[in-house]
Protein backbone atom coordinates (compact mmCIF):
# COMPACT_ATOMS: atom_id res chain seq x y z
CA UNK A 1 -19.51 7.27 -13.36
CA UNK A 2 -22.39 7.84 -15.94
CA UNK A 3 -25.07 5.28 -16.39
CA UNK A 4 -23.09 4.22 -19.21
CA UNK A 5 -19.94 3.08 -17.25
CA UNK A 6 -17.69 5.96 -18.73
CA UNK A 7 -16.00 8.53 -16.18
CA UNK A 8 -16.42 11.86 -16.25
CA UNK A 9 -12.94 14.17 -16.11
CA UNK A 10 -12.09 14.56 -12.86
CA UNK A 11 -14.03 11.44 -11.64
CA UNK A 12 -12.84 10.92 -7.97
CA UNK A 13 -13.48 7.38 -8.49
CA UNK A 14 -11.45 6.58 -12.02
CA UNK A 15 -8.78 8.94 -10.70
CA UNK A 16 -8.44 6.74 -7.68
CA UNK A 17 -8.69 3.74 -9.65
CA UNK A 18 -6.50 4.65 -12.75
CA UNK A 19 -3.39 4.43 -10.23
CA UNK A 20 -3.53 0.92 -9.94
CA UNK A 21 -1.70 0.81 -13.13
CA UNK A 22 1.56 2.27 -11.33
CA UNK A 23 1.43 0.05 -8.41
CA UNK A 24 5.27 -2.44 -7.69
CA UNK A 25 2.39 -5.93 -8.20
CA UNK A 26 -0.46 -6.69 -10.27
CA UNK A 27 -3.93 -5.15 -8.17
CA UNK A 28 -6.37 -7.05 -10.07
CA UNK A 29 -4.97 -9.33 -13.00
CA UNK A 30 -7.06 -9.79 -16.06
CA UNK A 31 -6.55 -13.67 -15.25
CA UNK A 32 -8.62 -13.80 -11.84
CA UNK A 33 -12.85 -14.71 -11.93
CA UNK A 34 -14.49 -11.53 -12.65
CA UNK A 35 -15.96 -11.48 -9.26
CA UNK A 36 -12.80 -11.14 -7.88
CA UNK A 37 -11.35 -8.26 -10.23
CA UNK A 38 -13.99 -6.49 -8.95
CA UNK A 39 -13.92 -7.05 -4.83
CA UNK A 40 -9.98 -6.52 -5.44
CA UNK A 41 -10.61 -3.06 -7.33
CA UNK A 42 -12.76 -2.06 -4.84
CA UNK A 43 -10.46 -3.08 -1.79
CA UNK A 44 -7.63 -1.11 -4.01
CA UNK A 45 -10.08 2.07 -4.13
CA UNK A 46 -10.79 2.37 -0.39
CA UNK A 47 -6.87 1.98 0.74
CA UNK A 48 -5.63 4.24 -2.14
CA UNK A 49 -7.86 6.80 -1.46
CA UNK A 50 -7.46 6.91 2.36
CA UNK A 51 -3.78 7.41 1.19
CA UNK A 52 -4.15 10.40 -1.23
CA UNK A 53 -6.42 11.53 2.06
CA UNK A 54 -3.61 11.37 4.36
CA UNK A 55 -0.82 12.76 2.06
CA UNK A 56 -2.55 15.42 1.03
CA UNK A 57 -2.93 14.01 -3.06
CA UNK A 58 -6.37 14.15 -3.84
CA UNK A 59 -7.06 15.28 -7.23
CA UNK A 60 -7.66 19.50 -7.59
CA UNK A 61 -11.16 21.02 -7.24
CA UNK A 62 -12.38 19.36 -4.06
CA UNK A 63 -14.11 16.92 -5.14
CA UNK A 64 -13.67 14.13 -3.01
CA UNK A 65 -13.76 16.56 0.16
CA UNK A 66 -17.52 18.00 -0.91
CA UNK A 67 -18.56 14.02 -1.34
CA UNK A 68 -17.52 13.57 2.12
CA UNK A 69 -19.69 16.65 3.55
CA UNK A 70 -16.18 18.95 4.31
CA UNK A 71 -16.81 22.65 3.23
CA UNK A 72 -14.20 23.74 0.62
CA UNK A 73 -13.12 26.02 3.40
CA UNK A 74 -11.53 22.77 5.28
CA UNK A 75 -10.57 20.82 2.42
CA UNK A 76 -7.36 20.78 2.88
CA UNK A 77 -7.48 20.01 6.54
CA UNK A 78 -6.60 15.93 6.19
CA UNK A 79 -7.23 14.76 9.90
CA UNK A 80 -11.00 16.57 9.26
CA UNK A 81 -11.26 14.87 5.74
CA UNK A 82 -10.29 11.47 7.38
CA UNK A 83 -12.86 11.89 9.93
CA UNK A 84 -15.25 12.31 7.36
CA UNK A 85 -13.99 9.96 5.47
CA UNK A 86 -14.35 7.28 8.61
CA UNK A 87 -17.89 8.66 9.05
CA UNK A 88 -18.89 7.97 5.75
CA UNK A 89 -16.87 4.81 5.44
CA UNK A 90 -19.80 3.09 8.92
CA UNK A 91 -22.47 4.05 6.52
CA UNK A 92 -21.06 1.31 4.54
CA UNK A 93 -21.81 -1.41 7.09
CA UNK A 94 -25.74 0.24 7.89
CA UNK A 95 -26.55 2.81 5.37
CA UNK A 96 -25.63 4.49 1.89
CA UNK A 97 -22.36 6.13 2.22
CA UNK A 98 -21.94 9.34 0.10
CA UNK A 99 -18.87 8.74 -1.85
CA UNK A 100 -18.73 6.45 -5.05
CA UNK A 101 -15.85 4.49 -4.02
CA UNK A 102 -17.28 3.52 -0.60
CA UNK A 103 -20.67 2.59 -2.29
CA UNK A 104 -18.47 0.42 -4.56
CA UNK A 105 -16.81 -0.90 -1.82
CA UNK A 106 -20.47 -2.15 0.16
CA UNK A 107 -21.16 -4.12 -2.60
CA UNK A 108 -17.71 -6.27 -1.32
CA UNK A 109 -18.24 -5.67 2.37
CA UNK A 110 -22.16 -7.63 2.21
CA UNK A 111 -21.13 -10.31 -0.33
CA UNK A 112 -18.09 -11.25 2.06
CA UNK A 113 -19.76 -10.13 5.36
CA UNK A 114 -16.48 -8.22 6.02
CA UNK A 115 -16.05 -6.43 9.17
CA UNK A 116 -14.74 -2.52 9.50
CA UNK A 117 -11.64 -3.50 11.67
CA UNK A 118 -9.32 -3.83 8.48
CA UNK A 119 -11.01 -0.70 6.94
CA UNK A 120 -10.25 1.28 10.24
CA UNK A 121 -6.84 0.17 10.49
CA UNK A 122 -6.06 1.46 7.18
CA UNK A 123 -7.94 4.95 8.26
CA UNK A 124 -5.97 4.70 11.77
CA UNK A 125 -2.52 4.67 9.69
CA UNK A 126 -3.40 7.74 8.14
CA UNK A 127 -4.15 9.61 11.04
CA UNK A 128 -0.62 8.71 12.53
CA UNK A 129 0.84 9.82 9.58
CA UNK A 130 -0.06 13.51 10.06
CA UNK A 131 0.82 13.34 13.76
CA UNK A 132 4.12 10.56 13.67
CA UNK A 133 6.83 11.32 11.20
CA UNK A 134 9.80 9.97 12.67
CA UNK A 135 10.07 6.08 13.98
CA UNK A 136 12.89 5.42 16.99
CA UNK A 137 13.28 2.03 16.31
CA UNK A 138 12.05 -1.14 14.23
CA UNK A 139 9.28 -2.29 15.79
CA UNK A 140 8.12 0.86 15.97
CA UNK A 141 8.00 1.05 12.08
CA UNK A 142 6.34 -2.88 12.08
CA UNK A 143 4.16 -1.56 14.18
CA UNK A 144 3.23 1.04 12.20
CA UNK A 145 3.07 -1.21 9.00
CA UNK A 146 0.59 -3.48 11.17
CA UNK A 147 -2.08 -0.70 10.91
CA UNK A 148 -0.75 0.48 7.32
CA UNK A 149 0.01 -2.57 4.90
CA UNK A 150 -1.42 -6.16 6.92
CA UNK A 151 -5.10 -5.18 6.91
CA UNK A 152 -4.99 -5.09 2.98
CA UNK A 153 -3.76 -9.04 2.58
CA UNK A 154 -5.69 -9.53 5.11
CA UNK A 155 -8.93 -7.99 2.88
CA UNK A 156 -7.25 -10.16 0.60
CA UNK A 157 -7.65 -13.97 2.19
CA UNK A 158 -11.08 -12.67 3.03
CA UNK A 159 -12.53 -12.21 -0.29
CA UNK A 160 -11.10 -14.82 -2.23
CA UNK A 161 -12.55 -17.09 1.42
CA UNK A 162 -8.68 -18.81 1.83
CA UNK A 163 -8.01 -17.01 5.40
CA UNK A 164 -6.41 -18.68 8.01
CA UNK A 165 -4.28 -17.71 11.03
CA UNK A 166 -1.02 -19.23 9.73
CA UNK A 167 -2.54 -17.92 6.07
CA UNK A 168 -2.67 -14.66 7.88
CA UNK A 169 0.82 -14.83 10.11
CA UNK A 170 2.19 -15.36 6.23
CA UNK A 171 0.25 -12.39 4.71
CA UNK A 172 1.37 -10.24 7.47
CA UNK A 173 4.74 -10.77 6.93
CA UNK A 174 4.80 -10.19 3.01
CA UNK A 175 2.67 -7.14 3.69
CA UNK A 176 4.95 -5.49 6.05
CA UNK A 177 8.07 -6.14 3.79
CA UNK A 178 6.17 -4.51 0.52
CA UNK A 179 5.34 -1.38 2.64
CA UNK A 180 9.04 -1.07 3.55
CA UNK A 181 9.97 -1.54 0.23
CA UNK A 182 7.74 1.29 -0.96
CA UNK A 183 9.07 3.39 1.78
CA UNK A 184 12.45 2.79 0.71
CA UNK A 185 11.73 3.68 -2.78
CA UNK A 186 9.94 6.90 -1.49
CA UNK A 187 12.96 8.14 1.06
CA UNK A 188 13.17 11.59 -0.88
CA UNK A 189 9.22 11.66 -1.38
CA UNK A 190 9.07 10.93 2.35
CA UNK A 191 11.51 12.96 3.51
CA UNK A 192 9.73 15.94 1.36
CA UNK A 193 6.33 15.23 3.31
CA UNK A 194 8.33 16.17 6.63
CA UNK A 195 8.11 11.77 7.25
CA UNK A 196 11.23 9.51 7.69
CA UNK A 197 10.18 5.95 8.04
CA UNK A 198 13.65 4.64 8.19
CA UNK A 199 14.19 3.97 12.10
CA UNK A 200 15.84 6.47 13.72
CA UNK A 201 17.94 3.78 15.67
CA UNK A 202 19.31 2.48 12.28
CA UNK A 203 20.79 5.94 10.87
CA UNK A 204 21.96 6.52 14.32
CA UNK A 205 23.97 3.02 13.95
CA UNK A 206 25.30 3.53 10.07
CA UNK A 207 25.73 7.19 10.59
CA UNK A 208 23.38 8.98 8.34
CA UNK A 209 22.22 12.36 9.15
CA UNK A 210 18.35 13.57 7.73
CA UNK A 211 20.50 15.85 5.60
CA UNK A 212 22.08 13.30 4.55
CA UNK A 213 18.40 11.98 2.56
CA UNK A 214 18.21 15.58 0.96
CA UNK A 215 21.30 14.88 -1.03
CA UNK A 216 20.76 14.19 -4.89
CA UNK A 217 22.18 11.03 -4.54
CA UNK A 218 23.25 8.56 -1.96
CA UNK A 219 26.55 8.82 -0.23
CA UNK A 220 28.38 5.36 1.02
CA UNK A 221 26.49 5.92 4.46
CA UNK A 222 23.12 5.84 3.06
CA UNK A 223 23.73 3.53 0.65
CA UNK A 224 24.76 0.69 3.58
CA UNK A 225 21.56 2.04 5.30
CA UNK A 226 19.40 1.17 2.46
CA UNK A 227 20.91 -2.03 1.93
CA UNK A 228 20.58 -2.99 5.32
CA UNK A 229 16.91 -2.09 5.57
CA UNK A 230 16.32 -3.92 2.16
CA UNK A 231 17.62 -7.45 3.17
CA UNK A 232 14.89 -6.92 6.05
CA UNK A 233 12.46 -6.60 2.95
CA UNK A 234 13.58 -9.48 1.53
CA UNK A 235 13.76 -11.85 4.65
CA UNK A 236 10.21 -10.51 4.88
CA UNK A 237 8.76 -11.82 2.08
CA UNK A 238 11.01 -14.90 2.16
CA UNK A 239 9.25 -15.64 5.46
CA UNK A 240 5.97 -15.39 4.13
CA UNK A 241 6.11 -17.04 0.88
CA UNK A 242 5.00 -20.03 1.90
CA UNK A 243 2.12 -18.33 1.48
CA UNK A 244 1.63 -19.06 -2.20
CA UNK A 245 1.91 -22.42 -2.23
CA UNK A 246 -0.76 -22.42 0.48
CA UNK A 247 -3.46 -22.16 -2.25
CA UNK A 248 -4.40 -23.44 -5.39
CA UNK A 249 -4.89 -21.98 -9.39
CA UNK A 250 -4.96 -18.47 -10.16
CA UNK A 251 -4.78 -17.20 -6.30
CA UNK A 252 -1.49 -18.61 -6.51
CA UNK A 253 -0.26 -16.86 -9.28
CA UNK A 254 -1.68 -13.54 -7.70
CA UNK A 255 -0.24 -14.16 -4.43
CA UNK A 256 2.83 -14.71 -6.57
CA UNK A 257 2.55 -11.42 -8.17
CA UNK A 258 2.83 -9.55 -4.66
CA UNK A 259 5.86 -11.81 -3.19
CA UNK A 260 7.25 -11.22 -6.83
CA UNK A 261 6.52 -7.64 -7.09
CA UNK A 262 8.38 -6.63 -3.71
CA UNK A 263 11.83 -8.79 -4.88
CA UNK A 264 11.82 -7.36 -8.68
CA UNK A 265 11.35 -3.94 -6.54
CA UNK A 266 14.12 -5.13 -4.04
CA UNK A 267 16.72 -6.13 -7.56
CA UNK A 268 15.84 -2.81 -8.69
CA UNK A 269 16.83 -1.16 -5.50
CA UNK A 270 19.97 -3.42 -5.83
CA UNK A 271 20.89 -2.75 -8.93
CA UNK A 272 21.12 1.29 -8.48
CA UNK A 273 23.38 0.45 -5.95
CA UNK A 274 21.43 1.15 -3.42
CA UNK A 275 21.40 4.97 -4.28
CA UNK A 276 16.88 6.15 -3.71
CA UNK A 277 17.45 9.29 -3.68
CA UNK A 278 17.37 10.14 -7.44
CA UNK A 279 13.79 8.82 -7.33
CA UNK A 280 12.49 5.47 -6.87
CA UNK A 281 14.30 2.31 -8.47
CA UNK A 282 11.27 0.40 -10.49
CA UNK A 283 11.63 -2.81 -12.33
CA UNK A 284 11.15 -3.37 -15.58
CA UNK A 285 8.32 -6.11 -16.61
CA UNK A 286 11.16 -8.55 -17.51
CA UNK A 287 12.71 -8.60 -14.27
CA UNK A 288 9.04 -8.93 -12.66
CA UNK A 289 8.12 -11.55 -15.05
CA UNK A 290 11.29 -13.70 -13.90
CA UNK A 291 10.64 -12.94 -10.41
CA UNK A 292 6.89 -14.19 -10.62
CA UNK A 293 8.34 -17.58 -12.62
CA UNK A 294 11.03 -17.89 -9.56
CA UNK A 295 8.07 -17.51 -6.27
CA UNK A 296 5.91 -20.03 -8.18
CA UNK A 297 8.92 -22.46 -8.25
CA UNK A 298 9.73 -21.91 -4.12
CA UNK A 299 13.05 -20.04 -4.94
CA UNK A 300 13.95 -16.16 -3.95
C-alpha cells in the first residue's frame, strides 16, 4: 500500500485481497464491527495466499517470491516459496515479517494472542498438495481437509472470542463440507493441476475412470459420483449448523453466510444436474440470499 491506503498495480497484498469478492460466502460482511472486518480480511489474506503459493497462482513478476527472500531464479519452485513463506510467517509471532500481508496479519495474531498451529496447518496443506494428488479413500480426503479448511473456522471462533470444543467439533464439520464443495466445483481445475480429490475408492465403486473427468461434460457415471459426494457436503454442514444458533447478533448471520454459502453452492451443483465439468456451478445472489434466510430459521 501507499501511505495513503491506495494500492499500487500489482500490489501483492490488494491482489490477494481483491479475491475475496469471488469467494461461494461472504469473507468479511460490511455488517460485522469494524474490528472484525479487519482480523477476518487479514485471516482471508494469509490462507488465500498460501493457496495461490501452493497452486502455483501468484500474480506475474515475482513479487510475492522477492518479499519472501526467494531469488527470481526459484520463484517458481512452490515447496521453496512455502518454506519461505513459513519462515517469514514465525517472524510474525517474534519479529517483523517481510511480506505486507503477514505484517497485516500480526496486528490479528497479538490482539487475539493467536497461536501458529492453525497458520501451520494451512501451510502443511499446501505442502501435501505438491507431493499428494490422489486420495484412496474418504478419510483420507477428511483428513486432508483437517489440515486444509478446519484451521480457518477455527481462526474464526478465535477472533470473534466464541470458541469452544463443541463450537469447534461444529466448525470442523461445516469447514470440511465447504472444502469438498469447492473441490467438487473445481474437478476439471483439479484434475488440470495433475490433483483428484474425489476418493479413489468412490470412482472405483460408481465406475468412473480419470478420463472420464477430462470429458467436456459429465457422463451418467460421473454425474452419480458427484451427487453422491455432494449429499456428503450437505450432511456436513447439516451436522454443523447448530453452529449458528450457538451465538448471538451479527456472528450469527455470518456464520449463516458460510452454512448458507456451501448449500446455495450445493443447489447450484444440483441444478446442472450434477454435470462440473463445464466449469464450476455458482449460485446466483437470490438463491444465496434464500439459503442465508433458511440456516437462520434451523431448516436446510
Amino acid at each position: 500500500m501507499t501511505e495513503s491506503g491506495t494500492a499500487r498495480p500489482g500490489d501483492p497484498e490488494r491482489d490477494t485481497l481483491d479475491k475475496a469478492a469471488a469467494e461461494n460466502f461472504p469473507v468479511a460482511p460490511f455488517f460485522l464491527p469494524r474490528a472484525w472486518r479487519a482480523d477476518l480480511m487479514a485471516l482471508y489474506g494469509f490462507a488465500r495466499l498460501v493457496d495461490d503459493i501452493g497452486d502455483g497462482d501468484l500474480a506475474p513478476g515475482g513479487a510475492d517470491a522477492r518479499l519472501l527472500g526467494v531469488p527470481p531464479r526459484d520463484a517458481e519452485d512452490r515447496l521453496l516459496l512455502l518454506d519461505a513463506f513459513e519462515a517469514d510467517l514465525r517472524k510474525v509471532f517474534d519479529a517483523t515479517p517481510g511480506h505486507p500481508l503477514l505484517r497485516t496479519l500480526q496486528r490479528t495474531v497479538h490482539r487475539h494472542r493467536l497461536g501458529p498451529g492453525p497458520f501451520l496447518d494451512l501451510i502443511a496443506a499446501n505442502r501435501q498438495d505438491q507431493l499428494v494428488t490422489r486420495y484412496e479413500t474418504y478419510d483420507d480426503l477428511l483428513a486432508y481437509c483437517a489440515l486444509s479448511a478446519n484451521p480457518v473456522g477455527r481462526l474464526v471462533l478465535a477472533v470473534t472470542g466464541t470458541t469452544t470444543p463443541e463450537r469447534t467439533r461444529l466448525s470442523d464439520a461445516i469447514c470440511t463440507a465447504l472444502q469438498i464443495v469447492e473441490h467438487l466445483q473445481d474437478v476439471a481445475e483439479d484434475l488440470r493441476r495433475d490433483r483428484v480429490y474425489l476418493p479413489a475408492e468412490d470412482l472405483k465403486r460408481f465406475h468412473v475412470q480419470e478420463a472420464d473427468l477430462a470429458a467436456p461434460t459429465a457422463g451418467a457415471s460421473v454425474r452419480a459420483l458427484i451427487a453422491f459426494e455432494a449429499e456428503r457436503a450437505r450432511h456436513l454442514l447439516d451436522q454443523g449448523a447448530p453452529l449458528v444458533d450457538s451465538v448471538h447478533g451479527r456472528l450469527r448471520l455470518l456464520l449463516a453466510g458460510f452454512v448458507a454459502g456451501g448449500r446455495a453452492a450445493l443447489h447450484a451443483i444440483a441444478a446442472a444436474e450434477h454435470d462440473v465439468l463445464p466449469g464450476p456451478p455458482k449460485p446466483g445472489r437470490l438463491r444465496l440470499l434464500r439459503d442465508v434466510g433458511a440456516t437462520l430459521r434451523g431448516k436446510g
